[in-house]
N, C-alpha and C. Protein backbone atom coordinates (compact mmCIF):
# COMPACT_ATOMS: atom_id res chain seq x y z
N UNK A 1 24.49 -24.03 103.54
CA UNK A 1 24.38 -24.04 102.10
C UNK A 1 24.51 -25.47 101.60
N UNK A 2 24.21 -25.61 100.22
CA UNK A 2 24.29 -27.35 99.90
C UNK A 2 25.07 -27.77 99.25
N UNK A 3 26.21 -26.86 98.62
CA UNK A 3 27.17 -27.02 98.39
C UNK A 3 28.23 -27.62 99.82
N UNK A 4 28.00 -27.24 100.65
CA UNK A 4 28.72 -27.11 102.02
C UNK A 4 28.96 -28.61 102.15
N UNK A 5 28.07 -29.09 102.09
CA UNK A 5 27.84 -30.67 102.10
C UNK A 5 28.90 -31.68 101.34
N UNK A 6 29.12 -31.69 100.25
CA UNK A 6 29.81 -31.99 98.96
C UNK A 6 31.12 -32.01 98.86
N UNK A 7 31.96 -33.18 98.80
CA UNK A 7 33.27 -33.05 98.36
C UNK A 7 33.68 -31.89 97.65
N UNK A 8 34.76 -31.43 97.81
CA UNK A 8 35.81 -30.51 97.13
C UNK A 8 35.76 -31.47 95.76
N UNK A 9 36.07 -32.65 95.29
CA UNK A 9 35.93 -32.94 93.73
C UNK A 9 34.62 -32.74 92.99
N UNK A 10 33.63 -32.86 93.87
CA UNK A 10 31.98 -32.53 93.35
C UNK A 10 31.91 -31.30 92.80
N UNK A 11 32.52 -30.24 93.91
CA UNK A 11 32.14 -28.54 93.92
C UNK A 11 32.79 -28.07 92.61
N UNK A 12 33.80 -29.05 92.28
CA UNK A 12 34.95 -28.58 91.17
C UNK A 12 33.99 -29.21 90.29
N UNK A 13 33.59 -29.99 89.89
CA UNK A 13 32.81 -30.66 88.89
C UNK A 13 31.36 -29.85 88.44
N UNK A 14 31.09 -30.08 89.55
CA UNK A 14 29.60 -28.97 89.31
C UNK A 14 30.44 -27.86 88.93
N UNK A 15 31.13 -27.13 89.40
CA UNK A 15 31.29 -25.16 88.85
C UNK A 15 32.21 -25.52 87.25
N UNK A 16 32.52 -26.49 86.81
CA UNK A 16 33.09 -26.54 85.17
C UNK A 16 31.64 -27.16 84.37
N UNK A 17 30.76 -27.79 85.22
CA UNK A 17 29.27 -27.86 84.00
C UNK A 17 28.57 -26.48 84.06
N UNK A 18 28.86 -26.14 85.26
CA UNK A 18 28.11 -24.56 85.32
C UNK A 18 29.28 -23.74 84.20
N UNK A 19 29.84 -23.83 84.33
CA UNK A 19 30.99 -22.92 83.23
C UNK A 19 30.71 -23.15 82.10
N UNK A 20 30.42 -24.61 80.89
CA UNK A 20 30.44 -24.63 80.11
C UNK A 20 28.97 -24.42 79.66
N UNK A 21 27.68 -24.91 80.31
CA UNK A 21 26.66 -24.03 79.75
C UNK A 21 26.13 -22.58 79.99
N UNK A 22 27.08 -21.91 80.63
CA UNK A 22 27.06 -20.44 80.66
C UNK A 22 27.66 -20.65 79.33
N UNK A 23 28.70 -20.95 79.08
CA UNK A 23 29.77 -20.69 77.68
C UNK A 23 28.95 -20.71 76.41
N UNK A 24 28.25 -21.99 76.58
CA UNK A 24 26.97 -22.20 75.78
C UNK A 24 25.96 -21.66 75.15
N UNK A 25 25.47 -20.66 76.44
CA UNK A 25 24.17 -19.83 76.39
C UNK A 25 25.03 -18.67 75.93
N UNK A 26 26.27 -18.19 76.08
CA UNK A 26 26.29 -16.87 75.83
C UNK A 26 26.99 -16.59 75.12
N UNK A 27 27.81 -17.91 74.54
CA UNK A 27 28.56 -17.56 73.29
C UNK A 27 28.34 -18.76 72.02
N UNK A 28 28.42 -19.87 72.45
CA UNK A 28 27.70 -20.43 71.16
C UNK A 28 26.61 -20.69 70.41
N UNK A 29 25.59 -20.32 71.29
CA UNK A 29 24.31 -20.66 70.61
C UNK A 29 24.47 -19.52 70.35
N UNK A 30 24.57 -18.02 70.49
CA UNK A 30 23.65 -16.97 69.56
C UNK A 30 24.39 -16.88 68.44
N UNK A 31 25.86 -17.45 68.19
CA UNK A 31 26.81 -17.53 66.99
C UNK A 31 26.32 -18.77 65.92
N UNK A 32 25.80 -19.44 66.30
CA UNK A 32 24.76 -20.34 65.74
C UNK A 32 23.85 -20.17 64.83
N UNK A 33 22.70 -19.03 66.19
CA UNK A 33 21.93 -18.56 65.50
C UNK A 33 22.33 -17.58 64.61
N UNK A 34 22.86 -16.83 64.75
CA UNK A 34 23.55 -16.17 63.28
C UNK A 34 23.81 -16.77 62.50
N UNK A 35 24.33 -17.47 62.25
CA UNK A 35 24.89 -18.41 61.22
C UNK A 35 23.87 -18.75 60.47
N UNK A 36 22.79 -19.41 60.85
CA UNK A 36 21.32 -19.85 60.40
C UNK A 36 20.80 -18.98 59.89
N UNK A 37 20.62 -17.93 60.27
CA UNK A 37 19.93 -15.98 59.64
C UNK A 37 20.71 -15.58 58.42
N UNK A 38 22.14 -15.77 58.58
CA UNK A 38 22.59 -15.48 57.51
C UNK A 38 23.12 -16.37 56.30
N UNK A 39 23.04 -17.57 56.57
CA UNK A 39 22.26 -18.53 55.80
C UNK A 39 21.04 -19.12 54.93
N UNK A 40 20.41 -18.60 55.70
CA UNK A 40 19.23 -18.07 55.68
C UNK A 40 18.74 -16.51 54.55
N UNK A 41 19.64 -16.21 54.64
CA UNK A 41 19.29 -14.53 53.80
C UNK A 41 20.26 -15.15 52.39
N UNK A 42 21.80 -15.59 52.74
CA UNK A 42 21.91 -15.67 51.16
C UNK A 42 21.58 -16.84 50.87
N UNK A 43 20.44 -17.76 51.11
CA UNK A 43 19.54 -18.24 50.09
C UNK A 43 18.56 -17.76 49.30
N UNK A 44 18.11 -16.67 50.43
CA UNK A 44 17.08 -16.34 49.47
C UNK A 44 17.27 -15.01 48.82
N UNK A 45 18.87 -15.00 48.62
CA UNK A 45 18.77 -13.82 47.71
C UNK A 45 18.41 -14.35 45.81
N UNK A 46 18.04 -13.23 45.41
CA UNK A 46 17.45 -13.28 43.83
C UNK A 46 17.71 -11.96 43.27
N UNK A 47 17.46 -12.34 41.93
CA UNK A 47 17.67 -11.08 41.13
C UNK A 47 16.80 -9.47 41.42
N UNK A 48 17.73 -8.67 41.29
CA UNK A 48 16.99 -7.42 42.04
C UNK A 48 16.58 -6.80 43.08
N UNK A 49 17.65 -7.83 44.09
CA UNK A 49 17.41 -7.38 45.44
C UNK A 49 18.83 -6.42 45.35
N UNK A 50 18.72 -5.01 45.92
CA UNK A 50 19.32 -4.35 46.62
C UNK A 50 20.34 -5.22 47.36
N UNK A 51 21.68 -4.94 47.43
CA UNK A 51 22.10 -5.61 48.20
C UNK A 51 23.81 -4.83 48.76
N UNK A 52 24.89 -4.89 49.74
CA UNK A 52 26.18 -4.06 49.85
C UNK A 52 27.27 -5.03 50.01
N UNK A 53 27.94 -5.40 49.15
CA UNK A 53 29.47 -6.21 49.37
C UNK A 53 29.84 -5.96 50.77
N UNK A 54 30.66 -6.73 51.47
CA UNK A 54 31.27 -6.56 52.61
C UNK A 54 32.55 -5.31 52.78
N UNK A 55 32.64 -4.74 51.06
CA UNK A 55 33.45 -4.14 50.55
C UNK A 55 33.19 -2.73 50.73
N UNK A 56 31.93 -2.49 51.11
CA UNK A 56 31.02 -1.10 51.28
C UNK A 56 30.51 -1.00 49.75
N UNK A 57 30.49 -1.98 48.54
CA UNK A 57 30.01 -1.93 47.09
C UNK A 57 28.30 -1.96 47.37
N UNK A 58 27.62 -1.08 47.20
CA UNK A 58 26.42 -1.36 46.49
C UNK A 58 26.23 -0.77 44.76
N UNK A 59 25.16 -2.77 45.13
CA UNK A 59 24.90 -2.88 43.97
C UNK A 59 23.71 -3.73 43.91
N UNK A 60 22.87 -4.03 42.51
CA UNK A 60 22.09 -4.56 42.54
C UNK A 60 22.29 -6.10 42.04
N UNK A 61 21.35 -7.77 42.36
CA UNK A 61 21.60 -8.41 42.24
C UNK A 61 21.49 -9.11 40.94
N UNK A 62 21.87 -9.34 39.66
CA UNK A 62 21.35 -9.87 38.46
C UNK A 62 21.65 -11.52 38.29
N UNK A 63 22.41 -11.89 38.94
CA UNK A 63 21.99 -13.86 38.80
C UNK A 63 22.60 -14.19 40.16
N UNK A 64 22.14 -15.47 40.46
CA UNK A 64 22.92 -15.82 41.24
C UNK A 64 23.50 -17.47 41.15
N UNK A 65 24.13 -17.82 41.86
CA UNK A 65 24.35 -19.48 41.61
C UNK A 65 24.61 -19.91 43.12
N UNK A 66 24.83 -21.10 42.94
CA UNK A 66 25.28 -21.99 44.07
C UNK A 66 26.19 -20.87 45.79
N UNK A 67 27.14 -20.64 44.91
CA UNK A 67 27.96 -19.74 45.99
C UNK A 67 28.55 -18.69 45.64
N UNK A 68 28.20 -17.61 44.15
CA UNK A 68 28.52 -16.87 43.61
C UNK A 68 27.55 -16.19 43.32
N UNK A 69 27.41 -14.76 43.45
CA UNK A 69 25.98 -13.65 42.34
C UNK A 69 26.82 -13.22 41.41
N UNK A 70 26.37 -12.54 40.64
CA UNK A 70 26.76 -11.55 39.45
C UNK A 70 25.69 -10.27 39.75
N UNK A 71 26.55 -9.46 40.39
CA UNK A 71 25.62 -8.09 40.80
C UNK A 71 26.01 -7.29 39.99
N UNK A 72 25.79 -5.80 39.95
CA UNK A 72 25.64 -4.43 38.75
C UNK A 72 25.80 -3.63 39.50
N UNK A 73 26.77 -2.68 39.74
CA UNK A 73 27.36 -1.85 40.32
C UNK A 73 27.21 -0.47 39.99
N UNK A 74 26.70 -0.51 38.60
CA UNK A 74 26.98 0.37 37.98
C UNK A 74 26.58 0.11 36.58
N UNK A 75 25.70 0.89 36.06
CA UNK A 75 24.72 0.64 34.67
C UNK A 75 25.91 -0.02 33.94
N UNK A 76 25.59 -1.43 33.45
CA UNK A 76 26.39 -2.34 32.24
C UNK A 76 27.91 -2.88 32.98
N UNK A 77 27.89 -2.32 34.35
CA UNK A 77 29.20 -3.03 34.88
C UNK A 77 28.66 -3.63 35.72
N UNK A 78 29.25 -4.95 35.55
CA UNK A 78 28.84 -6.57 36.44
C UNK A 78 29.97 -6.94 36.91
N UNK A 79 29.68 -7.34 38.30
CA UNK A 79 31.04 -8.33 38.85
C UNK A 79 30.50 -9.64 39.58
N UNK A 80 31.17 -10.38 39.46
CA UNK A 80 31.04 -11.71 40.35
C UNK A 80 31.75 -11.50 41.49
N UNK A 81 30.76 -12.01 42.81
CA UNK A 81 30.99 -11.83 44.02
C UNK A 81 30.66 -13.65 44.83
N UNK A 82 31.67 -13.64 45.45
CA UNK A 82 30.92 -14.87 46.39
C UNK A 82 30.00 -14.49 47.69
N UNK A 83 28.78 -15.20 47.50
CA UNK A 83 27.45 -14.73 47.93
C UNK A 83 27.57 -14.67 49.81
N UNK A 84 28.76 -14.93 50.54
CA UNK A 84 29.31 -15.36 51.40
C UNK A 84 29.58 -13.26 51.83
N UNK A 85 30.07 -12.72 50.57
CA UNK A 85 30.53 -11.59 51.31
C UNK A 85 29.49 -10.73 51.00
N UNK A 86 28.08 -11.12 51.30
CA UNK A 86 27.40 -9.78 50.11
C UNK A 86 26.13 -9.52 51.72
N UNK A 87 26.14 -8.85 52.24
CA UNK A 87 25.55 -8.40 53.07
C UNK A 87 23.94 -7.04 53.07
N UNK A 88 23.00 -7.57 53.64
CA UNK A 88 21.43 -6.53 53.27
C UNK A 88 22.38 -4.76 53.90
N UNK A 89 21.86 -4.49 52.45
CA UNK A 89 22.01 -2.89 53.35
C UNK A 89 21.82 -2.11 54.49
N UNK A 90 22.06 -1.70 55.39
CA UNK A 90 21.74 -1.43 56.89
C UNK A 90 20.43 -0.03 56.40
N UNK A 91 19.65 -0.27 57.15
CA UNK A 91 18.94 0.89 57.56
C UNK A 91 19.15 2.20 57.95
N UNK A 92 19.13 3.32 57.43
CA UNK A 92 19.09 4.57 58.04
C UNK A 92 18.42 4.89 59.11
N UNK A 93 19.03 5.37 60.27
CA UNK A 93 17.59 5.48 61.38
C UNK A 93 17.73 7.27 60.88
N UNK A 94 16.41 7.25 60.83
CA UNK A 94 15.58 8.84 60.60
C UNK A 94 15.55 9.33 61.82
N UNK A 95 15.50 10.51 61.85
CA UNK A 95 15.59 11.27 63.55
C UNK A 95 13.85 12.22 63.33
C-alpha cells in the first residue's frame, strides 16, 4: 500500500486533511448553501405572498422593510415580524 511507505507524522497529517474536507463536504458547505436559499427567499419576499411565522402563524405579507414585514393574520390585524423568522409554507403531499 502507499501509505506503507510514509512516516507515521505524514499518515497523521494526511488522515486530519482527509478529516477536515470530509467535515467540509458534509457539514459546512450544505449549511452554507442554506444560508444563501434562505437568504435568498427573504429577499424576495413582497407584498402578498402567502407566507408561516416560525411560530406556526399564517399570514399574509403587506410591507416589508430592511429586516422586518408587517404581515395580516387576520382581516385588519397586522403584526410586525422580523423577516429572519418568517418561513414559505410547506407543501401538502396529496396521496
Amino acid at each position: 500500500m502507499i501509505l506503507l511507505d510514509i512516516s507515521n507524522g505524514w499518515k497523521t497529517a494526511i488522515m486530519i486533511v482527509a478529516l477536515v474536507v470530509v467535515f467540509y463536504l458534509f457539514i459546512i458547505r450544505p449549511q452554507s448553501q442554506e444560508a444563501k436559499k434562505e437568504a435568498a427567499y427573504h429577499d424576495g419576499l413582497k407584498a402578498g405572498d402567502r407566507v408561516m411565522t416560525t411560530g406556526g402563524i399564517h399570514a399574509t405579507i403587506v410591507s416589508t422593510e430592511a429586516t422586518q414585514a408587517v404581515v395580516e393574520i387576520a382581516q385588519g390585524t397586522r403584526i410586525k415580524v422580523a423577516k429572519n423568522s418568517i418561513k414559505p409554507i410547506p407543501e401538502r403531499k396529496r396521496k
